[in-house]
Protein backbone atom coordinates (compact mmCIF):
# COMPACT_ATOMS: atom_id res chain seq x y z
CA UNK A 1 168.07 115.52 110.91
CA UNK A 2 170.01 113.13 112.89
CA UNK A 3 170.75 110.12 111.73
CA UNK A 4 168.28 107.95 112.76
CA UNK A 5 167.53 103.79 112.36
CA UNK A 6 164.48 102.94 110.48
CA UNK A 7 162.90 99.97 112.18
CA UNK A 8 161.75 97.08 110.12
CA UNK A 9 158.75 96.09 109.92
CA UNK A 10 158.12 92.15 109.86
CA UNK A 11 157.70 90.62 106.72
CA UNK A 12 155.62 87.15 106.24
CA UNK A 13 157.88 84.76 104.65
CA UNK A 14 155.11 82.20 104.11
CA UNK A 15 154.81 78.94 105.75
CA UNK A 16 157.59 76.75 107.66
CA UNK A 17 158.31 73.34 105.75
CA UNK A 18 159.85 71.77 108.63
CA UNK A 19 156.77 73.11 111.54
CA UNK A 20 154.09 71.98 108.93
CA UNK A 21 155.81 68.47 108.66
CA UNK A 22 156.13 68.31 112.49
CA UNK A 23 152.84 69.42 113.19
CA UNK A 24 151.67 66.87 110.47
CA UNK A 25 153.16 63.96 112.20
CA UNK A 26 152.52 65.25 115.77
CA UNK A 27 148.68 65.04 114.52
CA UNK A 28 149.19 61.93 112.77
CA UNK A 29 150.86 59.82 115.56
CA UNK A 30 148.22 61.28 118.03
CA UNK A 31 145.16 59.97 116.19
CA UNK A 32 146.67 57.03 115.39
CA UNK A 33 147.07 56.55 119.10
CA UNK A 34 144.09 57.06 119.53
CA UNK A 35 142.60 54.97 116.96
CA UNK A 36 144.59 52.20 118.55
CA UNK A 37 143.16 52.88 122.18
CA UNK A 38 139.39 52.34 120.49
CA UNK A 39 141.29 49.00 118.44
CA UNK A 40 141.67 47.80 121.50
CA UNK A 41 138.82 48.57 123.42
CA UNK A 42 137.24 46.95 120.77
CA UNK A 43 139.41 43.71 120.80
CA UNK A 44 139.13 43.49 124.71
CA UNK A 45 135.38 43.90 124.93
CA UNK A 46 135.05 40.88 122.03
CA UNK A 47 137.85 38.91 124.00
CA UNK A 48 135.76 38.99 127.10
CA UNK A 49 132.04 38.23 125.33
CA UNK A 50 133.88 35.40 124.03
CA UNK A 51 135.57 34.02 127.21
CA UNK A 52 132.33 34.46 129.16
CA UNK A 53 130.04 32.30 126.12
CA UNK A 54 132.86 29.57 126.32
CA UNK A 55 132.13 29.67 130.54
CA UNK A 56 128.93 29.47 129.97
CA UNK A 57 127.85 32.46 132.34
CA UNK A 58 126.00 34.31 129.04
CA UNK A 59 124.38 32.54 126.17
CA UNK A 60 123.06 34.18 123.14
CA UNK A 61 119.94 32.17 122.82
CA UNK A 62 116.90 33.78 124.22
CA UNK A 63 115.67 32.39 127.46
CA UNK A 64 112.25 30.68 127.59
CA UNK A 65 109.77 32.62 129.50
């Protein structure tokens, strides 16, 4: 027979350390953005309840009928 090259077949070497701990702080710094985006859109909506009681424009007492 002639001499011919076997070809290899791929072998799983298990998991990459360094993807894993990219993908784990890809992930991390993306919900952490977005758990700051909701911080915030927390802190602005309380910011302007508070601005508009101190105007006067809202009031939390109930109006008499």
């Amino acid at each position: 027979m002639a001499n011919v090259p076997k070809i290899g077949k791929a072998v799983y070497q298990g998991p990459s350390i360094v993807k894993e701990i990219i993908y784990g702080i890809a992930l991390g710094l993306a919900a952490g953005g977005l758990w700051k985006m909701h911080h915030w859109n927390n802190q602005r909506r309380t910011r302007e309840f508070y601005d508009l009681l101190e105007k006067g424009e809202i009031s939390v007492v109930a109006a008499d009928e």
